[in-house]
N, C-alpha and C. Protein backbone atom coordinates (compact mmCIF):
# COMPACT_ATOMS: atom_id res chain seq x y z
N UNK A 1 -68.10 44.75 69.13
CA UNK A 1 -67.21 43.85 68.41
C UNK A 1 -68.07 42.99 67.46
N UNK A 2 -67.74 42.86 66.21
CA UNK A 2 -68.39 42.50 65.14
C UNK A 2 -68.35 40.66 65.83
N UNK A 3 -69.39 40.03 65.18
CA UNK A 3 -69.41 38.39 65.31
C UNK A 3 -68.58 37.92 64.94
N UNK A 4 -67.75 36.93 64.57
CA UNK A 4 -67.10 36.38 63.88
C UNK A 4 -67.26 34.53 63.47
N UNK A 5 -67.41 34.19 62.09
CA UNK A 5 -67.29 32.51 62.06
C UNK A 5 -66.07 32.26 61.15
N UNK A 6 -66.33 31.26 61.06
CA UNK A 6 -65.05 30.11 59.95
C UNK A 6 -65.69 29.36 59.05
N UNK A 7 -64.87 29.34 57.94
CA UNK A 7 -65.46 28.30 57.13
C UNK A 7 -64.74 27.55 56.16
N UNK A 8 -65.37 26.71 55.52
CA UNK A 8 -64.20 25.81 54.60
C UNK A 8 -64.74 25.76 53.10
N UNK A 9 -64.07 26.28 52.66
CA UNK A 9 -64.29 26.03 51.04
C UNK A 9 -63.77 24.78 50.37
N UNK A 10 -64.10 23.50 50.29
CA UNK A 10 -63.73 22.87 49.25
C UNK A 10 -63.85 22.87 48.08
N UNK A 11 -62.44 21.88 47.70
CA UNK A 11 -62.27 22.15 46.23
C UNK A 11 -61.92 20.77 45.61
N UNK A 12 -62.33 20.79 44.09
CA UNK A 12 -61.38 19.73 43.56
C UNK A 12 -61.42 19.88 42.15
N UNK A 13 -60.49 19.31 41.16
CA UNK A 13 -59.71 19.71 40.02
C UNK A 13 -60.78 18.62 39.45
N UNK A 14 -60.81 18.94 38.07
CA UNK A 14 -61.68 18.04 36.94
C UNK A 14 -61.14 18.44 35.81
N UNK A 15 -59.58 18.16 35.61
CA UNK A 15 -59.05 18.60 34.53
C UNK A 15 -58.06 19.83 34.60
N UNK A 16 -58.52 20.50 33.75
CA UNK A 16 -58.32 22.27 34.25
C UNK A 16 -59.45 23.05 35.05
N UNK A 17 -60.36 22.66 35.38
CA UNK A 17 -61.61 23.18 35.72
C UNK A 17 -61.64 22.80 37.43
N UNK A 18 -61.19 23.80 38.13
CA UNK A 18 -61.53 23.97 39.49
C UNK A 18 -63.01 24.00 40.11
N UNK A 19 -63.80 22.60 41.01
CA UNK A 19 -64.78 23.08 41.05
C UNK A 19 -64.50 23.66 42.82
N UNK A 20 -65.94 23.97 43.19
CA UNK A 20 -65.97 24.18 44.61
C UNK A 20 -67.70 23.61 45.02
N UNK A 21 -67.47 23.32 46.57
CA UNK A 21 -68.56 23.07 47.49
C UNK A 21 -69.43 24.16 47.90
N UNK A 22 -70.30 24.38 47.58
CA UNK A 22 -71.33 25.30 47.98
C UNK A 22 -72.16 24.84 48.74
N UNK A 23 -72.79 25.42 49.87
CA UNK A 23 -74.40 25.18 50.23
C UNK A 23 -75.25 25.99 50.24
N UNK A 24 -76.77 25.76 50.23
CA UNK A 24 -77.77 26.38 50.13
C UNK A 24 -78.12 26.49 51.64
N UNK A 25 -78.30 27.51 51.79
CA UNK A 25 -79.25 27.52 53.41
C UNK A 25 -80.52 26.74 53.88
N UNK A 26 -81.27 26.60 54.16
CA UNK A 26 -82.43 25.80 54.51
C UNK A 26 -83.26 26.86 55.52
N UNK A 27 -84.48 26.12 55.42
CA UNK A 27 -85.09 26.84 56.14
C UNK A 27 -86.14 28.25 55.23
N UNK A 28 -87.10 28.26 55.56
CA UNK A 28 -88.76 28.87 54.75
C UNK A 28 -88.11 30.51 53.87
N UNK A 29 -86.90 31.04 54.60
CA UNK A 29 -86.55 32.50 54.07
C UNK A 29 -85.96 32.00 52.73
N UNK A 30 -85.10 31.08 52.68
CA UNK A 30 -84.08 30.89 51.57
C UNK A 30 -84.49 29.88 50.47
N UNK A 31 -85.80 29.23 50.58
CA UNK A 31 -86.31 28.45 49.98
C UNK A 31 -86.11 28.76 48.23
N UNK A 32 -86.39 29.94 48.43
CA UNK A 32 -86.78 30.70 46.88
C UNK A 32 -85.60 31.20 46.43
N UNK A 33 -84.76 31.21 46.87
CA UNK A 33 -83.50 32.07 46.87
C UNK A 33 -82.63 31.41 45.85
N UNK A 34 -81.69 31.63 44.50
CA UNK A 34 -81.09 31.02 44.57
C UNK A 34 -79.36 31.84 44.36
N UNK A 35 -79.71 33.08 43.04
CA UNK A 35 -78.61 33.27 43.21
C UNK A 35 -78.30 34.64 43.88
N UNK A 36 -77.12 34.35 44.42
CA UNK A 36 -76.26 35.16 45.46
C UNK A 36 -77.08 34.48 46.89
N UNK A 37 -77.32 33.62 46.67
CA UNK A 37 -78.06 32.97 48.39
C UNK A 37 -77.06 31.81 48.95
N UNK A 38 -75.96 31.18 47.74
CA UNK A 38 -75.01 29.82 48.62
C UNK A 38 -73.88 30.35 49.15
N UNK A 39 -73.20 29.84 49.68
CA UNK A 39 -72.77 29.89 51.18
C UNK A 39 -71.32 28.95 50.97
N UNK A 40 -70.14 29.46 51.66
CA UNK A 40 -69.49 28.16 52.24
C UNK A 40 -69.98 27.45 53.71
N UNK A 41 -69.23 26.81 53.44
CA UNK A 41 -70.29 26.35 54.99
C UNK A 41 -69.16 26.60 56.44
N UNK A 42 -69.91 27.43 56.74
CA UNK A 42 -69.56 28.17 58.27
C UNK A 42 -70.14 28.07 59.11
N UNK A 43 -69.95 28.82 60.13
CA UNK A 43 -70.45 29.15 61.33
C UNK A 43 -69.49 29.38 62.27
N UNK A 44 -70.52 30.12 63.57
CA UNK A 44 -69.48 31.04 64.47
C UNK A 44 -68.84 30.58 65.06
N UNK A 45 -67.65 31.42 65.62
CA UNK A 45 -66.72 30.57 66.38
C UNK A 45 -66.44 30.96 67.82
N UNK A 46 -66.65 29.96 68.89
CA UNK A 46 -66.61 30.07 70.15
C UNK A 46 -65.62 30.73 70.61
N UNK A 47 -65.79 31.94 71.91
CA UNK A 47 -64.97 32.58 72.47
C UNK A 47 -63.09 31.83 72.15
N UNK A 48 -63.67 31.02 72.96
CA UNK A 48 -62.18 30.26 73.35
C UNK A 48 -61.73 29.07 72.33
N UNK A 49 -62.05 29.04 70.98
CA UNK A 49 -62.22 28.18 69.92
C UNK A 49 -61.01 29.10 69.09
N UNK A 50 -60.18 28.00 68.31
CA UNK A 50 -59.37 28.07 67.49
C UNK A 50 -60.37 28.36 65.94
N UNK A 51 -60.03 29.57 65.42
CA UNK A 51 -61.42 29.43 64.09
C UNK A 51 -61.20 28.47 63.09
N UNK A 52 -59.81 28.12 62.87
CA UNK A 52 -59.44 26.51 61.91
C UNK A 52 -60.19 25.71 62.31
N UNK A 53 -60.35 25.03 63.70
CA UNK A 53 -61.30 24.57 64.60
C UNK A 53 -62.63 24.20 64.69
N UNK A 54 -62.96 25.37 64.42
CA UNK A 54 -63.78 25.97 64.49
C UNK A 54 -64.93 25.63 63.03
N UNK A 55 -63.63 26.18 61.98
CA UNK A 55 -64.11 26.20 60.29
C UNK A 55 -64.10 24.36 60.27
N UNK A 56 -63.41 23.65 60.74
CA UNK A 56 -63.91 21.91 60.70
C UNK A 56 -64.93 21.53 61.08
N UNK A 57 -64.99 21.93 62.28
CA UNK A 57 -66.10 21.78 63.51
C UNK A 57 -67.97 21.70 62.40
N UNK A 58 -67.81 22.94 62.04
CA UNK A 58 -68.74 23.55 61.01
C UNK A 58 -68.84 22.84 60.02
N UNK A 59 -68.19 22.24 59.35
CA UNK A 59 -67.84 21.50 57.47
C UNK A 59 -69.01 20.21 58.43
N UNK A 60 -67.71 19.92 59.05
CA UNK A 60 -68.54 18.40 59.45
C UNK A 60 -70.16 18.84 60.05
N UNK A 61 -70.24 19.18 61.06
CA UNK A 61 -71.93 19.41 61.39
C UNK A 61 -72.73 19.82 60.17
N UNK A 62 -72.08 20.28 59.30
CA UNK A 62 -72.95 20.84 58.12
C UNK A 62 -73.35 19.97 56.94
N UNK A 63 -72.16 18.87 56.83
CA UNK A 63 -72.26 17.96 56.00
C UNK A 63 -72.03 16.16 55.90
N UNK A 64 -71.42 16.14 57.35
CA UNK A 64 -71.32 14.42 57.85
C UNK A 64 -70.03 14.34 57.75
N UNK A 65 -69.34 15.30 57.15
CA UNK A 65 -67.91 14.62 56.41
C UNK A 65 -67.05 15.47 57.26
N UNK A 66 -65.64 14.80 57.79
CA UNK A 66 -64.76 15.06 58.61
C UNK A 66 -63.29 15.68 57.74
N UNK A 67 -63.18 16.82 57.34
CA UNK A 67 -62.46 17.49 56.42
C UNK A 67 -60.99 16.60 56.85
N UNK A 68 -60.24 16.73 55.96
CA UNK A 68 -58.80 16.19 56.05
C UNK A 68 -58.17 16.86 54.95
N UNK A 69 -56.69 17.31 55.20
CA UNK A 69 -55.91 17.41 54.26
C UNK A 69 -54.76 18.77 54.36
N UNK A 70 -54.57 19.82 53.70
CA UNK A 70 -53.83 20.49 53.72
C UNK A 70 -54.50 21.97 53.47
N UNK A 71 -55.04 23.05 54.86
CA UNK A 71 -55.84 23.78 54.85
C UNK A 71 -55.19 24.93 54.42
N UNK A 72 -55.75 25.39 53.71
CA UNK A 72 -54.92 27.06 52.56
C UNK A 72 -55.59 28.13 53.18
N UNK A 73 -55.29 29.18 54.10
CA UNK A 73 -55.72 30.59 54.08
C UNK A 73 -56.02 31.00 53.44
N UNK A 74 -57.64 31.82 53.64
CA UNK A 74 -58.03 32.43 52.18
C UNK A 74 -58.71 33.74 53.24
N UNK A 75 -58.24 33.89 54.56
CA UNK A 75 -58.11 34.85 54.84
C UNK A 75 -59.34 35.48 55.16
N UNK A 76 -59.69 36.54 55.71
CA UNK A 76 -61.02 37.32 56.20
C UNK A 76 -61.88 37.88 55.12
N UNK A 77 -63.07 38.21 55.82
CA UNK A 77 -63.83 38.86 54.45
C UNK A 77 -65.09 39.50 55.30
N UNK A 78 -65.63 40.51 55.21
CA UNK A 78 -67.01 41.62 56.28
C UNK A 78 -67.87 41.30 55.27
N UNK A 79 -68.93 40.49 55.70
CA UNK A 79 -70.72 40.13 55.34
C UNK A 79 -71.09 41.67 55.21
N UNK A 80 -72.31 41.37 54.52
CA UNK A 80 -72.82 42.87 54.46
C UNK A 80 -73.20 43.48 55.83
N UNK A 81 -73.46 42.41 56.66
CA UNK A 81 -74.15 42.47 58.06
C UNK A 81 -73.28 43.14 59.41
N UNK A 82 -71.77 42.80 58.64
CA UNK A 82 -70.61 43.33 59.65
C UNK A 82 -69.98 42.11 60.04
N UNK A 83 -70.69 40.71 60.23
CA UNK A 83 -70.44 39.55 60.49
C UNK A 83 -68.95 39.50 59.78
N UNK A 84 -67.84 38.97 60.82
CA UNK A 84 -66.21 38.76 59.86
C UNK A 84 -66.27 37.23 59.56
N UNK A 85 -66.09 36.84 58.24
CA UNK A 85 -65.61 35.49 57.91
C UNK A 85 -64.20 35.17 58.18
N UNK A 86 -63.64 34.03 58.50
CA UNK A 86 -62.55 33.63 57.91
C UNK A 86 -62.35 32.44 57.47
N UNK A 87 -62.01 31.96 56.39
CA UNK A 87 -61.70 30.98 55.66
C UNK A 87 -60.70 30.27 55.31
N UNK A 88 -60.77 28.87 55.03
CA UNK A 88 -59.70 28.31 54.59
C UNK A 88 -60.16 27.02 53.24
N UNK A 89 -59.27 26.91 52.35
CA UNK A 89 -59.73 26.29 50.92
C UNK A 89 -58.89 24.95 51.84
N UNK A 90 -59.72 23.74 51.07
CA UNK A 90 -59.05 22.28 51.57
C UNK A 90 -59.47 21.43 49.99
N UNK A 91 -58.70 20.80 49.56
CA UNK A 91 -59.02 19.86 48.33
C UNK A 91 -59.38 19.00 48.86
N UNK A 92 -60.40 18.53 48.37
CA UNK A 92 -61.39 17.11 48.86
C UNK A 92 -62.38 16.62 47.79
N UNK A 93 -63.26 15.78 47.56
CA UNK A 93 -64.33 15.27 47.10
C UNK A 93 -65.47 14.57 47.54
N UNK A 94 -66.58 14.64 47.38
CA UNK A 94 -67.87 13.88 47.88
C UNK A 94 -68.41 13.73 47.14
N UNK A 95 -70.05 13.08 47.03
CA UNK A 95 -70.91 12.71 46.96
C UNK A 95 -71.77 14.15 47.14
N UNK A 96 -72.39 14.98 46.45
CA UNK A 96 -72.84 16.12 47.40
C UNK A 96 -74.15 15.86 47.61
N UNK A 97 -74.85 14.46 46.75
CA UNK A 97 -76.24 14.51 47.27
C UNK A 97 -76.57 13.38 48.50
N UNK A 98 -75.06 12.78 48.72
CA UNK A 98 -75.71 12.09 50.11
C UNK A 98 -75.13 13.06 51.59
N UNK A 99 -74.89 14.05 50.89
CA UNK A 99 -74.44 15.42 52.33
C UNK A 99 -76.01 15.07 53.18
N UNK A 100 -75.30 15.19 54.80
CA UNK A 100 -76.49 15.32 55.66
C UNK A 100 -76.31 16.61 56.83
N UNK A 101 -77.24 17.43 56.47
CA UNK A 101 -77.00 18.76 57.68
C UNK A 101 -77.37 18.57 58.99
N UNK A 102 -77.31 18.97 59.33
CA UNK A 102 -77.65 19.69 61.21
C UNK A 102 -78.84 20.27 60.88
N UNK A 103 -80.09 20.62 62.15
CA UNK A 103 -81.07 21.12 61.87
C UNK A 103 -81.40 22.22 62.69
N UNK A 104 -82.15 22.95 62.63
CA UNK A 104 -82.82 24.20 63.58
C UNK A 104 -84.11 24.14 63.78
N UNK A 105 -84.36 24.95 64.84
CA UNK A 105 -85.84 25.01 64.89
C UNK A 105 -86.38 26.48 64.96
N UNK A 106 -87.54 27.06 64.22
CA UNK A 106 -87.65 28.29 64.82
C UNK A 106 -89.22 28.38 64.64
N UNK A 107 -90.32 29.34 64.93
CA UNK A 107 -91.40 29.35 64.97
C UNK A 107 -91.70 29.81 63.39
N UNK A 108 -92.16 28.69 62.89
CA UNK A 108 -92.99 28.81 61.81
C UNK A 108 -94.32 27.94 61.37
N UNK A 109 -95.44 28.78 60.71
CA UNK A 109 -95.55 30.53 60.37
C UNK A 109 -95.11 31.31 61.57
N UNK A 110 -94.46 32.39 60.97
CA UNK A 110 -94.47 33.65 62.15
C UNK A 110 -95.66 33.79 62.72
N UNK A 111 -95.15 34.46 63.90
CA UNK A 111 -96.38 34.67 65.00
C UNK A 111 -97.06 33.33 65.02
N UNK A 112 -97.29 32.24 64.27
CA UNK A 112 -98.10 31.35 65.35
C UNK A 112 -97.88 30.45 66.30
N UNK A 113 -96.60 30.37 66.74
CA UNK A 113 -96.67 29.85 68.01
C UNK A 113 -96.36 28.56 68.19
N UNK A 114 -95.83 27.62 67.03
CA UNK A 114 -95.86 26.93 66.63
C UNK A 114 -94.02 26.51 65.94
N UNK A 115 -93.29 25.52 66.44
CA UNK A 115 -92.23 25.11 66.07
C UNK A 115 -91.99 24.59 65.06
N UNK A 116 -90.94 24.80 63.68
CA UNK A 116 -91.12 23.60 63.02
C UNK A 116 -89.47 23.83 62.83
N UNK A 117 -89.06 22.43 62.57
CA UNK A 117 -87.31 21.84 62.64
C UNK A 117 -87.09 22.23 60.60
N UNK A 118 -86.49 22.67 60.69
CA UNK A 118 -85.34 22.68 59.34
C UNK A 118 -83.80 22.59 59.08
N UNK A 119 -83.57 21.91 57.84
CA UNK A 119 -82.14 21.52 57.99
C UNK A 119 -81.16 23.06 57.88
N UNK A 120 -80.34 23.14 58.36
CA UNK A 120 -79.27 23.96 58.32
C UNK A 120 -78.83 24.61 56.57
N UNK A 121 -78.77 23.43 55.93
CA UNK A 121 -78.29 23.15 54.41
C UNK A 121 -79.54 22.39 54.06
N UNK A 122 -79.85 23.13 53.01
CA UNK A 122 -80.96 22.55 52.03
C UNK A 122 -80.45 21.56 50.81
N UNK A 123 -79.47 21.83 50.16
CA UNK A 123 -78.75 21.20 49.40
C UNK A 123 -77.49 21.64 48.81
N UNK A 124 -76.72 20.59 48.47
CA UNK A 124 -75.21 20.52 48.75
C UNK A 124 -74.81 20.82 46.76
N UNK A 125 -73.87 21.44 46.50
CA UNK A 125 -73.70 21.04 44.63
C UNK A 125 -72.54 21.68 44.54
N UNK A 126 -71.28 20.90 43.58
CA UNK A 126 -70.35 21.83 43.46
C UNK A 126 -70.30 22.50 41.69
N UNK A 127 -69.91 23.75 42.19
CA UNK A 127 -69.35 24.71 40.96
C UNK A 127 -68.22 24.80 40.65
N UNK A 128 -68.54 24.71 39.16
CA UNK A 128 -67.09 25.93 38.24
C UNK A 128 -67.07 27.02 39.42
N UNK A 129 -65.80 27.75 39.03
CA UNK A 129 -65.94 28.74 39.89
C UNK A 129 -66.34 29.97 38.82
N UNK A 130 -66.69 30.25 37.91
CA UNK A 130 -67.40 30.89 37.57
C UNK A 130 -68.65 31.02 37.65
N UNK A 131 -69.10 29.75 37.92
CA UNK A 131 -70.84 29.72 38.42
C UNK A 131 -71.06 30.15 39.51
N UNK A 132 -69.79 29.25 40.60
CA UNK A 132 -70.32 29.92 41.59
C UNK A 132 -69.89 31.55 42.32
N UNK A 133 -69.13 32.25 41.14
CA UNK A 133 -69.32 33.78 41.27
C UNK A 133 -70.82 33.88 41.44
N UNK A 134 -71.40 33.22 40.55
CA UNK A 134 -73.15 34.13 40.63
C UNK A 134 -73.96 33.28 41.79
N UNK A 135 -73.53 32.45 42.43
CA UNK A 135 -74.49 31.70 43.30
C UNK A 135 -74.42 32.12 44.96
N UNK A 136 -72.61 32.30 45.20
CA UNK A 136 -72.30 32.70 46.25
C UNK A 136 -72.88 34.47 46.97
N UNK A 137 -72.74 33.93 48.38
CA UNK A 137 -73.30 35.30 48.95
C UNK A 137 -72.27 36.47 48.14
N UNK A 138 -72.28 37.86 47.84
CA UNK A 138 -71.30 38.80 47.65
C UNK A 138 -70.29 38.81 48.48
N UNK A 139 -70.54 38.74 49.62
CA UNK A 139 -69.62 39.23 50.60
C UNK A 139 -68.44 38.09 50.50
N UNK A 140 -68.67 36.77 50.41
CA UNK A 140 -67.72 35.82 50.27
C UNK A 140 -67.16 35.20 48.72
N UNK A 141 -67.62 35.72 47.58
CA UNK A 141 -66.76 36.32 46.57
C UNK A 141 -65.77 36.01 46.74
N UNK A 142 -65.01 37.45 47.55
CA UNK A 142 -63.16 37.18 47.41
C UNK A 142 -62.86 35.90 47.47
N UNK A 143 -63.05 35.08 48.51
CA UNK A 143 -62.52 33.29 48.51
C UNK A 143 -62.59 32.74 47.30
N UNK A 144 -63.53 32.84 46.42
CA UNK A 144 -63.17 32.38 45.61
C UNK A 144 -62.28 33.08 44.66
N UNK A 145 -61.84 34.25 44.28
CA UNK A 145 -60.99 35.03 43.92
C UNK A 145 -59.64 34.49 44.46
N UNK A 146 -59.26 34.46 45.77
CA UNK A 146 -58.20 33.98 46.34
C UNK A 146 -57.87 32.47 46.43
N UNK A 147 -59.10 31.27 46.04
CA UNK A 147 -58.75 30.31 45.60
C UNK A 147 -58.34 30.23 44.00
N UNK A 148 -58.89 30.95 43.10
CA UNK A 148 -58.69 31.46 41.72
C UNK A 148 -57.43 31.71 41.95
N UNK A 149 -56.47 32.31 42.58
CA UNK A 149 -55.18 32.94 42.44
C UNK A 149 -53.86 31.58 43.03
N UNK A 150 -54.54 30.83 43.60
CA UNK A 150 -53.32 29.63 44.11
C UNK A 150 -53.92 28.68 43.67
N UNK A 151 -55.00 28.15 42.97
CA UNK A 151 -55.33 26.52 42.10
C UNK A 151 -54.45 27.07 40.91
């Protein structure tokens, strides 16, 4: 059975110009990375977890901010990895450079043996949604396609 997470795409209007919330990953792989490397901000969702739930649960640990408002289905989507997304668009606004992530830890350099902590989200920025066609992973594309079709 494939993994499965949730996630939340925000959005907000600047006219006619729909932007959206992106994040960057964090951590020594994604450093260099930029386009096709941002992300909505997800993560997996517990056995017994509602994935709406789930996709809040995630926004907030990812960024400080406690989503509110009126959540839009934007429906499933298969990572290249097999990993299933599911998503939901919420209109909102922030600040994206005082966003604060959650952190990890994993052994780096490889092989030495040695821990070092990195944030979850490296940095927070919102797009046109034409920009962020080129910034977002491929696989999560459609969302913005399917927010394109109801803004």
């Amino acid at each position: 059975m494939p993994k499965r997470s949730a996630g939340l795409l925000m959005y907000r209007r600047r006219g006619d110009l729909v932007e959206v919330l992106l994040a960057h990953p964090g951590g020594p792989f994604w450093a260099k990375k930029d386009l096709g490397a941002w992300s909505i901000p997800k993560g997996e969702v517990d056995s017994d977890e509602e994935p709406l739930l789930a996709a809040q649960r995630e926004f907030e640990e990812e960024t400080g901010i406690a989503p509110e408002g009126d959540f839009i289905v934007l429906g499933e989507a298969k990572q290249a990895g097999g990993k299933i997304v599911t998503a939901w668009a919420v209109e909102g606004d922030c600040d994206s450079s005082g966003l604060k992530s959650n952190t990890f830890s994993m052994q780096w350099p490889p092989r030495s043996g040695r821990m070092a902590e990195f944030p979850e989200v490296d940095r927070w920025e919102w797009f046109s949604l034409n920009d962020a066609r080129e910034k977002i992973l491929a696989g999560q594309r459609i969302f913005l396609e399917r927010l394109r079709e109801m803004a």
